[in-house]
C-alpha atoms as a PDB file:
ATOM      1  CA  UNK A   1     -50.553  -7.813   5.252  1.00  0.00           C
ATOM      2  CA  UNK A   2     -48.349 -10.731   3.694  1.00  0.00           C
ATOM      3  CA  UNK A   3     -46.792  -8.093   1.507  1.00  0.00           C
ATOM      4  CA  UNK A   4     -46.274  -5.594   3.756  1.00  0.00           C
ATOM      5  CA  UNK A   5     -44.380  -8.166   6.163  1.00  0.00           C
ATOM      6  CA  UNK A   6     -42.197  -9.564   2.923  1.00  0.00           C
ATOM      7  CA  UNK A   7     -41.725  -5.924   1.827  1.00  0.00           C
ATOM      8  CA  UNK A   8     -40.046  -5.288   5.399  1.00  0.00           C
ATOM      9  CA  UNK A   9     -37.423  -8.119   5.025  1.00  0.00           C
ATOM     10  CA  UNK A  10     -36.123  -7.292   1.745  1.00  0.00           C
ATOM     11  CA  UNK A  11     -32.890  -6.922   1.329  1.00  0.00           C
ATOM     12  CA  UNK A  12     -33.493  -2.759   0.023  1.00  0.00           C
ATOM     13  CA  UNK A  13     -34.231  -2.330   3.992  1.00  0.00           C
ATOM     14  CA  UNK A  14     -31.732  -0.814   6.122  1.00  0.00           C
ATOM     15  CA  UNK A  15     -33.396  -1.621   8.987  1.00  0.00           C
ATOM     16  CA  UNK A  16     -34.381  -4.884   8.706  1.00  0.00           C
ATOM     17  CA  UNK A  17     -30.548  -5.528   7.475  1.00  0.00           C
ATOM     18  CA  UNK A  18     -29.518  -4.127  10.719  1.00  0.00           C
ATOM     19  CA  UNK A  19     -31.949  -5.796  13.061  1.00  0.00           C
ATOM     20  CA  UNK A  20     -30.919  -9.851  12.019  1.00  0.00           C
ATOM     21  CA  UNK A  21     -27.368  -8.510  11.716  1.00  0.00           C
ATOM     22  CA  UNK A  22     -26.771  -7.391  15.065  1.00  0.00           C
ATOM     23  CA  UNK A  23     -28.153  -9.666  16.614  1.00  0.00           C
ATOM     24  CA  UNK A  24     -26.075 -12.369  14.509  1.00  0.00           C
ATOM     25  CA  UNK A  25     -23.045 -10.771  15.537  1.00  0.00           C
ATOM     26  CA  UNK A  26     -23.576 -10.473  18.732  1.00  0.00           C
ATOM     27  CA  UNK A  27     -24.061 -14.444  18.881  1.00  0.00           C
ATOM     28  CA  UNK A  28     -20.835 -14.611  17.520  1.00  0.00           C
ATOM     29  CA  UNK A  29     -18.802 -12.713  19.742  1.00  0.00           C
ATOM     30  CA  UNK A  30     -20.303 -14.648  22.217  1.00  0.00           C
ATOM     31  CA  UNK A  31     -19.365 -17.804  21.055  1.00  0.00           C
ATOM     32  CA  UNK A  32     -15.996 -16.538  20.433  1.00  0.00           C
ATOM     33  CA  UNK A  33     -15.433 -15.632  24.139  1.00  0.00           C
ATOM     34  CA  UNK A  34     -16.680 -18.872  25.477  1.00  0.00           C
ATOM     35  CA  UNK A  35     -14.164 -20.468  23.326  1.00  0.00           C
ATOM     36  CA  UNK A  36     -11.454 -18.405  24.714  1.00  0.00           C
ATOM     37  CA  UNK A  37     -12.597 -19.055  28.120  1.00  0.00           C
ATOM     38  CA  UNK A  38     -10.905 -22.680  28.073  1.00  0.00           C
ATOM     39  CA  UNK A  39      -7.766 -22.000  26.833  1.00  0.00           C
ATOM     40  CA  UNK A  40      -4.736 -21.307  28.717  1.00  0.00           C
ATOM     41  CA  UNK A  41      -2.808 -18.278  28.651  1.00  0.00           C
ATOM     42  CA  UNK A  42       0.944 -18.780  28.645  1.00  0.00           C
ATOM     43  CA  UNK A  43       3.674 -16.456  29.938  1.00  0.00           C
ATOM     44  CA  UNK A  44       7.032 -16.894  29.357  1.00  0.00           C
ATOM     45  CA  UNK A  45       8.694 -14.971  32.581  1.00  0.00           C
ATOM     46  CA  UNK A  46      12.353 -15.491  31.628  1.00  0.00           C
ATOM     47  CA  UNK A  47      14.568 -17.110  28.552  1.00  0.00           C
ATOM     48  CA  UNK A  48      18.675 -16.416  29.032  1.00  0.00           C
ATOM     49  CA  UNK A  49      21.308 -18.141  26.685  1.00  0.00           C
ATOM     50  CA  UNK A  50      24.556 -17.721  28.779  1.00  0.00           C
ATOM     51  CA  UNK A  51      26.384 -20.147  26.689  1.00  0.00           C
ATOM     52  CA  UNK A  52      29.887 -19.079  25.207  1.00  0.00           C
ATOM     53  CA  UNK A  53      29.820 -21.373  22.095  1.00  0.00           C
ATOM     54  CA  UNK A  54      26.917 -21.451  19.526  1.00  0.00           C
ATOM     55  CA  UNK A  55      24.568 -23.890  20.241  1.00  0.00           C
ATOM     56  CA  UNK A  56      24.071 -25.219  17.073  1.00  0.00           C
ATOM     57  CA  UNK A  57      26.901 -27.261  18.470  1.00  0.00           C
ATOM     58  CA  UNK A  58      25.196 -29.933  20.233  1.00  0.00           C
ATOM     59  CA  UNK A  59      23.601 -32.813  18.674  1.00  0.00           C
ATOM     60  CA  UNK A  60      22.415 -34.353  21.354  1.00  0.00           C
ATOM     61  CA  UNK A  61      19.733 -33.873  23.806  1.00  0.00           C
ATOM     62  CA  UNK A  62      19.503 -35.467  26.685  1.00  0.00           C
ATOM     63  CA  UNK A  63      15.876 -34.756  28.691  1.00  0.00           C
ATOM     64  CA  UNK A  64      15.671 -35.479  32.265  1.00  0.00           C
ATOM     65  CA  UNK A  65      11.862 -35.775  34.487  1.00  0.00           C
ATOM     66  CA  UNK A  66      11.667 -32.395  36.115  1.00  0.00           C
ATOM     67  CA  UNK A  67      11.693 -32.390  39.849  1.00  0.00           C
ATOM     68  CA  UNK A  68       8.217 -32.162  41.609  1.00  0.00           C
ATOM     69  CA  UNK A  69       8.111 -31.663  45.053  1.00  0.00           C
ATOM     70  CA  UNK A  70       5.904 -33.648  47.079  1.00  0.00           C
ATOM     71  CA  UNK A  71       4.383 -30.433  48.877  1.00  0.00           C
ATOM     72  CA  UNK A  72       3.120 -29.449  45.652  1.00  0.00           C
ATOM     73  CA  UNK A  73       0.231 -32.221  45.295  1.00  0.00           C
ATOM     74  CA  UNK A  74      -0.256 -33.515  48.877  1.00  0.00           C
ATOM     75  CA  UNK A  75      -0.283 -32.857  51.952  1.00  0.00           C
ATOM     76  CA  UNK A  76       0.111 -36.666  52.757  1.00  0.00           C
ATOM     77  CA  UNK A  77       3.270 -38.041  53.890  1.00  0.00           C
ATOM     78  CA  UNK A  78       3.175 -41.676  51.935  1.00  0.00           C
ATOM     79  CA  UNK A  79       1.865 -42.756  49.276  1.00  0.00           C
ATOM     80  CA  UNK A  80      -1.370 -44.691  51.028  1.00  0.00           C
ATOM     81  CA  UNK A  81      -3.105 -41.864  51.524  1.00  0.00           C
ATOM     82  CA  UNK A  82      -2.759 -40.183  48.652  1.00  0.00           C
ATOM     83  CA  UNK A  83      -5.230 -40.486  45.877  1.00  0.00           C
ATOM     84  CA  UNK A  84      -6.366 -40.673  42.213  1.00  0.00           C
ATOM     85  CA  UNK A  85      -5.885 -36.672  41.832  1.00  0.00           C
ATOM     86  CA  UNK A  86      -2.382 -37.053  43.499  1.00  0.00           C
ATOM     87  CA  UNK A  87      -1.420 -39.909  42.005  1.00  0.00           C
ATOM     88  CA  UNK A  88      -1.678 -38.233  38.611  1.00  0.00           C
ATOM     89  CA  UNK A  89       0.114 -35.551  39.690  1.00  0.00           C
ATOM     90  CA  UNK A  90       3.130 -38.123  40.983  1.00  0.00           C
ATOM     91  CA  UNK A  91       3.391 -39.112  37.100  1.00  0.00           C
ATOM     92  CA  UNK A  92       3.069 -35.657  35.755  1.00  0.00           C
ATOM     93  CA  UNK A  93       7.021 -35.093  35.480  1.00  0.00           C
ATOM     94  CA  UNK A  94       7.002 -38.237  32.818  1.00  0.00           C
ATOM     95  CA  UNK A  95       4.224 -37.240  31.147  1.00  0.00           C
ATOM     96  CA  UNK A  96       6.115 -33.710  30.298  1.00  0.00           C
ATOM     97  CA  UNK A  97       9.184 -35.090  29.316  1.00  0.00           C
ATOM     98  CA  UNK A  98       7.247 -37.385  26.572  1.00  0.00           C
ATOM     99  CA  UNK A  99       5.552 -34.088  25.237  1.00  0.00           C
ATOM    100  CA  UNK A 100       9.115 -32.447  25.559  1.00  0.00           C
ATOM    101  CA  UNK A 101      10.568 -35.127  23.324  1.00  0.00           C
ATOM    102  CA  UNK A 102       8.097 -35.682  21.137  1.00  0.00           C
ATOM    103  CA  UNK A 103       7.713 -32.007  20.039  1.00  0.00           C
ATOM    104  CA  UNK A 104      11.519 -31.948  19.822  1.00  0.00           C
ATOM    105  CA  UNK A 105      11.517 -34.611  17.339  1.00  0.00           C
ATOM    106  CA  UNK A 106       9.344 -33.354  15.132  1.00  0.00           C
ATOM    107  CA  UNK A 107      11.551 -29.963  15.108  1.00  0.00           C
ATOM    108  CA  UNK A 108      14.559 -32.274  13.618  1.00  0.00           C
ATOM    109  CA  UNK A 109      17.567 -30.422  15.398  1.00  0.00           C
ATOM    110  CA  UNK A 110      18.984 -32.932  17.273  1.00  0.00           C
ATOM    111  CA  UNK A 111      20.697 -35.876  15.872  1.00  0.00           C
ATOM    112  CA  UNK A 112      20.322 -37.389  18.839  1.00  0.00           C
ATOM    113  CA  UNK A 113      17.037 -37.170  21.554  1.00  0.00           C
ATOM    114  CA  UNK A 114      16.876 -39.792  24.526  1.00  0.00           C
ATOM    115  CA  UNK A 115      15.315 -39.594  28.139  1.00  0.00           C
ATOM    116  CA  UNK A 116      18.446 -42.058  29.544  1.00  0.00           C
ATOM    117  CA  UNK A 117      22.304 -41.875  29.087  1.00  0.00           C
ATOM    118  CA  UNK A 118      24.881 -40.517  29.434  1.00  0.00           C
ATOM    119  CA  UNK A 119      25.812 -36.882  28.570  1.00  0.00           C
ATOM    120  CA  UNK A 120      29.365 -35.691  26.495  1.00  0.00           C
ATOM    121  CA  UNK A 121      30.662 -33.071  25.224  1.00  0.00           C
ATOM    122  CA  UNK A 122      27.812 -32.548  22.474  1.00  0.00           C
ATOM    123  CA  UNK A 123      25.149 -33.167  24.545  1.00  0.00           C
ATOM    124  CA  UNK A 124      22.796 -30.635  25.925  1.00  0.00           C
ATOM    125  CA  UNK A 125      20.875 -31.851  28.948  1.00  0.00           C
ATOM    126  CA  UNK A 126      17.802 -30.636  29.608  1.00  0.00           C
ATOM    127  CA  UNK A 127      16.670 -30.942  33.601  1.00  0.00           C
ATOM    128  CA  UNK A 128      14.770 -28.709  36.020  1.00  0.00           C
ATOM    129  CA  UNK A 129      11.465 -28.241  38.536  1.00  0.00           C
ATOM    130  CA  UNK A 130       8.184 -27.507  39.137  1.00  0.00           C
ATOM    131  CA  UNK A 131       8.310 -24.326  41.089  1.00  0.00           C
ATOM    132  CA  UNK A 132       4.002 -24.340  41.523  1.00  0.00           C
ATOM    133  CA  UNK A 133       1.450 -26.887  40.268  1.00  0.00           C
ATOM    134  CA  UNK A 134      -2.236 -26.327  41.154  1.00  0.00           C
ATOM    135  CA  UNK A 135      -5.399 -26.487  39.618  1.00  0.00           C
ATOM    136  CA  UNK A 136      -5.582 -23.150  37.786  1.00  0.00           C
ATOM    137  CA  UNK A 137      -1.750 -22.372  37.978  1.00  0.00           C
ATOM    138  CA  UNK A 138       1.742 -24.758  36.449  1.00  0.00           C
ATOM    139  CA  UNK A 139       5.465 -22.825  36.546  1.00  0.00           C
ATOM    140  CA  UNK A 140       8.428 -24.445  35.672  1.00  0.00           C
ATOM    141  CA  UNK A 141      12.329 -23.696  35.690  1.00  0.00           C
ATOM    142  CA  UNK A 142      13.820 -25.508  33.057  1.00  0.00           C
ATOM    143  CA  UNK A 143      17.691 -25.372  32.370  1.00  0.00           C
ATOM    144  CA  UNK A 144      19.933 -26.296  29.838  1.00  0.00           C
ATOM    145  CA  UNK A 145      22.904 -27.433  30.587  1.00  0.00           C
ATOM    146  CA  UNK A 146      26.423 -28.608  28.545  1.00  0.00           C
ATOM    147  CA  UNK A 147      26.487 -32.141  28.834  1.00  0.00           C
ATOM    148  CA  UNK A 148      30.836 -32.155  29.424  1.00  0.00           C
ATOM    149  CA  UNK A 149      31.011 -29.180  32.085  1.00  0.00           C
ATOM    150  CA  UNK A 150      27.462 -29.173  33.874  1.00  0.00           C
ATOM    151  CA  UNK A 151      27.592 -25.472  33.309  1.00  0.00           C
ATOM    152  CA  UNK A 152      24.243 -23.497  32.362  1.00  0.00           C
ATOM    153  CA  UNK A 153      24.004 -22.722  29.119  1.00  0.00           C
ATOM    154  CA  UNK A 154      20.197 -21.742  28.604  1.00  0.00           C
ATOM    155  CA  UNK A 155      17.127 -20.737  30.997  1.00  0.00           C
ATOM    156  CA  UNK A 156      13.902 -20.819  30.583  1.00  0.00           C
ATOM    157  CA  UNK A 157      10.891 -20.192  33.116  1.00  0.00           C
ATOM    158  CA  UNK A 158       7.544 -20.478  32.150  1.00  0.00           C
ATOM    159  CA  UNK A 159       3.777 -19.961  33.700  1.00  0.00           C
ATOM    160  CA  UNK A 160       0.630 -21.503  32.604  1.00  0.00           C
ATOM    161  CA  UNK A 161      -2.416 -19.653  33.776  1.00  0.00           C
ATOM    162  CA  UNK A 162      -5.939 -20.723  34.051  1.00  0.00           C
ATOM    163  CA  UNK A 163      -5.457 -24.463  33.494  1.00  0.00           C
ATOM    164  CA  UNK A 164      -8.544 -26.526  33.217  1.00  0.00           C
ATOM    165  CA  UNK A 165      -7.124 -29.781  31.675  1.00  0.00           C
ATOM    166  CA  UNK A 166      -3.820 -30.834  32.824  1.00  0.00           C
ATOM    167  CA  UNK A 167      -3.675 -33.049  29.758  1.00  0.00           C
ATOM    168  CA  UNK A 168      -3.952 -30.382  27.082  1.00  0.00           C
ATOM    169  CA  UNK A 169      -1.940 -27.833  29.402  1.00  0.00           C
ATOM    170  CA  UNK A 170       1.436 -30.379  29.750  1.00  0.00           C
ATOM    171  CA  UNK A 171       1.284 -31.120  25.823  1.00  0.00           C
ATOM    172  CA  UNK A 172       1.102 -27.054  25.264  1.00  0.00           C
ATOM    173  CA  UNK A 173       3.598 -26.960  28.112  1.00  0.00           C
ATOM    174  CA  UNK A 174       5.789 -29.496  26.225  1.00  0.00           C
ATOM    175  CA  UNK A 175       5.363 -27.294  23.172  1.00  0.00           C
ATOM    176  CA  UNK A 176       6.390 -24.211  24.360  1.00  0.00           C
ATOM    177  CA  UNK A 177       9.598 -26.025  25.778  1.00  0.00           C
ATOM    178  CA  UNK A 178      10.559 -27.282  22.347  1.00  0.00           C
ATOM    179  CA  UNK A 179       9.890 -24.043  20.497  1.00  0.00           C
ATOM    180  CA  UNK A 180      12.494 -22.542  23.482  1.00  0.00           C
ATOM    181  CA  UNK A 181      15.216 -24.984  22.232  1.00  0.00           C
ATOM    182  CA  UNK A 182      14.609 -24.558  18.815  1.00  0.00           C
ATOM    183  CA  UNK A 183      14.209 -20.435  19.299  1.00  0.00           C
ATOM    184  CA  UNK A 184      17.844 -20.154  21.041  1.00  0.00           C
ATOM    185  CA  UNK A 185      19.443 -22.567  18.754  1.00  0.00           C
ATOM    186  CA  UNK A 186      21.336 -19.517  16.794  1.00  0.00           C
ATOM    187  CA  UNK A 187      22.303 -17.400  19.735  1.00  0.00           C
END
């Protein structure tokens, strides 16, 4: 009986191959989907470069906070009644702009990258707004704009779906802003 039950699992058997294979494999694929399942899934809606000159020109950035509407995150009308949740949200515009110029940075284009200052002619500033912000759900409008004219020179909107963790979601948010600058800066 020992033999026959050894004989069965030997590696000569198709079917004993197949039945702790599949079932393996399944496994797998299930772990691979609940790993998926807390991720975020970005969509970039829009990127325009309406700038004249080559942007390799600037090298400067300057990065403003993003606007964030209070309707966004409350419903209160001061600040007393709003709480931890909505107070996090209140600092969320800083928080992206540290990703922003962090990831930036690392990327090496600029010469120059500060959050305050004043713009010139080789700056690009970099300002826009939070058009939603909810718990499964972040879009932005960012714009780039020549430092000397104010004029638009670069456009970017951007959707985050199923966000779980803000955190994580503003650093990849951050990300994908930096990899825009860096994508458009030879168009």
């Amino acid at each position: 009986m020992i033999t026959t039950a050894v004989k069965n699992l030997m590696p000569g058997n198709i079917r004993s191959v197949r039945s702790v294979l599949l079932p393996y494999l399944l496994l797998c694929l299930l772990f691979a989907c609940a790993g998926c399942a807390a991720s975020t899934t970005t969509v970039i809606e829009e990127e325009v470069v309406t700038n004249p000159k080559p942007m390799y020109r600037y090298t400067a950035l300057l990065i403003r906070d993003l606007e964030l509407k209070r309707e966004l995150y409350t419903d209160s009308p001061d600040d007393a009644g709003l709480g931890t949740r909505e107070l996090r949200y209140k600092n969320l515009p800083g928080e992206l702009s540290e990703h922003i110029e962090r990831y930036v940075k690392s990327h090496r284009t600029y010469a120059k990258i500060s959050r305050t200052g004043v713009p010139d002619a080789t700056t690009l500033v970099l300002n826009g707004k939070f058009t939603r912000l909810g718990r499964f759900k972040i879009s932005v409008a960012i714009s780039l704009r020549d430092g000397a004219t104010d004029q638009e020179v670069a456009l970017f909107r951007q959707t985050l779906w199923d966000v779980l963790d803000t955190t994580d979601s503003f650093s990849q948010l951050g990300r994908e802003v930096s990899d825009f600058i860096e994508r458009i800066q030879y168009k």
